[in-house]
Protein backbone atom coordinates (compact mmCIF):
# COMPACT_ATOMS: atom_id res chain seq x y z
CA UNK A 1 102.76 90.05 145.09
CA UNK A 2 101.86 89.62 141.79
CA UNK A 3 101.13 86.24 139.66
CA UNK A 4 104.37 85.58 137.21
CA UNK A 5 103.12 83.36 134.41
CA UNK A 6 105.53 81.46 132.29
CA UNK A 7 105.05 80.00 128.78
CA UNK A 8 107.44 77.68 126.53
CA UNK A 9 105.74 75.72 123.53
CA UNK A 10 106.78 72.51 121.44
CA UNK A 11 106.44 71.79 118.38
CA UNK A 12 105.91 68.22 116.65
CA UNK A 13 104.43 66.11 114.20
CA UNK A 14 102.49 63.26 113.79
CA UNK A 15 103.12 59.68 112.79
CA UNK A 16 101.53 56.74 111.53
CA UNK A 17 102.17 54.30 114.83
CA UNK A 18 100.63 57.08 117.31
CA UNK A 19 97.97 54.96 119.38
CA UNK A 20 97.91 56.84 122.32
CA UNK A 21 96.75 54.11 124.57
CA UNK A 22 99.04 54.09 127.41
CA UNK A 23 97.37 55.13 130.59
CA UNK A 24 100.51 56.70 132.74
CA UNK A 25 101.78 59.02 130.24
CA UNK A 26 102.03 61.02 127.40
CA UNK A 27 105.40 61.71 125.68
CA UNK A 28 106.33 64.17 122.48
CA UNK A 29 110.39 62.93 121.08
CA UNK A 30 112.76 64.28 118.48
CA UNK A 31 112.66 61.08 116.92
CA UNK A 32 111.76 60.96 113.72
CA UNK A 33 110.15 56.91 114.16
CA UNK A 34 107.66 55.51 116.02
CA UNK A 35 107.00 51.64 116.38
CA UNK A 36 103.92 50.53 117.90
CA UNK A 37 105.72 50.13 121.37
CA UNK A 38 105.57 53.29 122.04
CA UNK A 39 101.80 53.55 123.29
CA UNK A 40 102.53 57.13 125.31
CA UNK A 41 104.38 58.62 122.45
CA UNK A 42 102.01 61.47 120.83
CA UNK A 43 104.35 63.25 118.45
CA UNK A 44 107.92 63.19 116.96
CA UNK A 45 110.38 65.12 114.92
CA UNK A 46 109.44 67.50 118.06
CA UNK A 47 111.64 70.61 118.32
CA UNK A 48 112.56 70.62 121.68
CA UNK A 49 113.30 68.33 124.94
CA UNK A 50 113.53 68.39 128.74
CA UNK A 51 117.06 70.33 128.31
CA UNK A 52 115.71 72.81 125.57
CA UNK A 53 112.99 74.25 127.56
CA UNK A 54 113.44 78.08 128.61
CA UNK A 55 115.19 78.66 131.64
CA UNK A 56 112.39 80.73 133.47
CA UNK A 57 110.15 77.73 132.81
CA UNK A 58 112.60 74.87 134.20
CA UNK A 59 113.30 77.10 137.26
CA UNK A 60 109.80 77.02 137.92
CA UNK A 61 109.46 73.05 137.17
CA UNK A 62 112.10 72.88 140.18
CA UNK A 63 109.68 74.32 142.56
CA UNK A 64 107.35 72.58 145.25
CA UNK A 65 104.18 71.56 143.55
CA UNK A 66 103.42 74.02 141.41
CA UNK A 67 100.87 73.11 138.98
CA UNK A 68 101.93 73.54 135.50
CA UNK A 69 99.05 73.42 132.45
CA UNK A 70 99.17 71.84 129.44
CA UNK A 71 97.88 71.78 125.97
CA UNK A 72 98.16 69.39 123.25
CA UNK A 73 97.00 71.56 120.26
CA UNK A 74 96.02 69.77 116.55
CA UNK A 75 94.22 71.72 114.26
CA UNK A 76 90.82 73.01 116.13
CA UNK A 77 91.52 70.85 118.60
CA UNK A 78 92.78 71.33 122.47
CA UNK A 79 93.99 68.89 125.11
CA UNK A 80 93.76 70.16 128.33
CA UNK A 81 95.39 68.32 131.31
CA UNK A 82 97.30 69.56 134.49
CA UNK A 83 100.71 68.08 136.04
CA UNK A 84 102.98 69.54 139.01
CA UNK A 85 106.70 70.55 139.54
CA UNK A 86 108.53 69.51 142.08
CA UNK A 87 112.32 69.92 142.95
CA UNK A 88 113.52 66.79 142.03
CA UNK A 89 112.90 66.63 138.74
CA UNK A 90 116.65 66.56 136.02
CA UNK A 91 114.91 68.43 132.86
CA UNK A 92 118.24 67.31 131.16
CA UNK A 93 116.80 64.76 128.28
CA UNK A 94 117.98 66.01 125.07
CA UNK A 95 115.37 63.49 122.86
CA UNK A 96 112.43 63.71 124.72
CA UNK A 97 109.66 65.27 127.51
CA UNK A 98 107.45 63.15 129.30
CA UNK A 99 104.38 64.08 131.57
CA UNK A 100 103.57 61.33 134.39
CA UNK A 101 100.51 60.11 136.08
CA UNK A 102 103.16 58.98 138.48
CA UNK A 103 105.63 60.41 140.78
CA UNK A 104 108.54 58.77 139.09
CA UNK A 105 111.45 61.18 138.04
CA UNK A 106 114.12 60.17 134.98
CA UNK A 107 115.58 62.69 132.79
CA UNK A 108 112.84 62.64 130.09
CA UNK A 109 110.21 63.79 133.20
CA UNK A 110 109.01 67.10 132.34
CA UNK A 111 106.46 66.87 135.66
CA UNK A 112 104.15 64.55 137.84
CA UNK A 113 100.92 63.55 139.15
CA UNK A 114 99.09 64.57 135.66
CA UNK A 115 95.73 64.26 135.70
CA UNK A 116 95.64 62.62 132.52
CA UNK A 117 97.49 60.21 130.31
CA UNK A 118 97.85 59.61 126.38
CA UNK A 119 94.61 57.24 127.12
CA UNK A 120 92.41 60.11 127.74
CA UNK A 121 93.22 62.06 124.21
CA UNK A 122 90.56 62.17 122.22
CA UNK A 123 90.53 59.60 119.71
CA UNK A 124 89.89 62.16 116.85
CA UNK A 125 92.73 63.73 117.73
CA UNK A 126 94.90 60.78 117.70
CA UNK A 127 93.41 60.35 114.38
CA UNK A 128 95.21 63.41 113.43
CA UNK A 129 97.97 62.84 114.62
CA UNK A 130 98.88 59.57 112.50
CA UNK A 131 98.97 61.36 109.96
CA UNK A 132 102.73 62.64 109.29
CA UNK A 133 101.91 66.08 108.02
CA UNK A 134 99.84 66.38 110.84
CA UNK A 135 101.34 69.75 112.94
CA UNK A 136 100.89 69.57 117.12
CA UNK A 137 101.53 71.96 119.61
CA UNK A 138 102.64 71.20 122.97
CA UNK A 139 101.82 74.37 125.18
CA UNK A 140 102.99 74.72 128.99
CA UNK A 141 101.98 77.37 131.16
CA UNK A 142 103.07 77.75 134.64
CA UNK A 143 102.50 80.85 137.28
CA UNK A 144 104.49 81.29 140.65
């Protein structure tokens, strides 16, 4: 049987209040704001959410611990960390995707157990990315 790999990209921008600091997750939102609150919160005015993914790729999310690989993308620069599916996860947020350290599952959960949080970006990249013209790319790759 043959590997099946499945890709589906994001993309956003950056904003001024990105600080990256929270060490749990990382999230990318349609919103166009930011406040400082939002620690995980890497990139907005994102063009797709949980819901908006491609089919292929959720169906995939909703299987037993797959492990799904990520890439935050800013200029020259690549992000690499790796999170798992798992069946329970909704995929239905229509704002926002969010990739946990944690096995906790809302709507915004795009998958679990990542081995890395918004802490562990590179700080030159979050210097990109508070700048608002700054363009991000978040890539997902996933095999059966």
């Amino acid at each position: 049987m043959t590997s099946q790999m499945i890709q589906d990209q994001i993309t956003f921008y950056g904003h001024p209040n990105v600080l990256s600091n929270h060490s749990k997750s990382i999230e990318v939102t349609k919103a166009q704001t930011l406040s400082t609150r939002g620690d995980c919160i890497v990139g907005v005015n994102a063009d797709k959410a949980c819901r908006d993914l491609k089919p292929c790729l959720k169906e995939l999310l909703l299987k037993t611990d797959l492990v799904l690989k990520i890439e935050i993308i800013v200029e020259d620069l690549v992000f690499v960390m790796h999170a798992h599916s798992d069946p329970k996860l909704l995929l239905s947020d229509v704002n926002d995707l969010v990739i946990r350290r944690s096995k906790f599952i809302c709507p915004r959960t795009l998958a679990i157990s990542c081995d890395k949080a918004a802490s562990d970006i590179p700080r030159e990249m979050t210097r990109l990315l508070r700048n608002r013209e700054a363009k991000g790319i978040l890539k997902l790759t996933i095999s059966r």
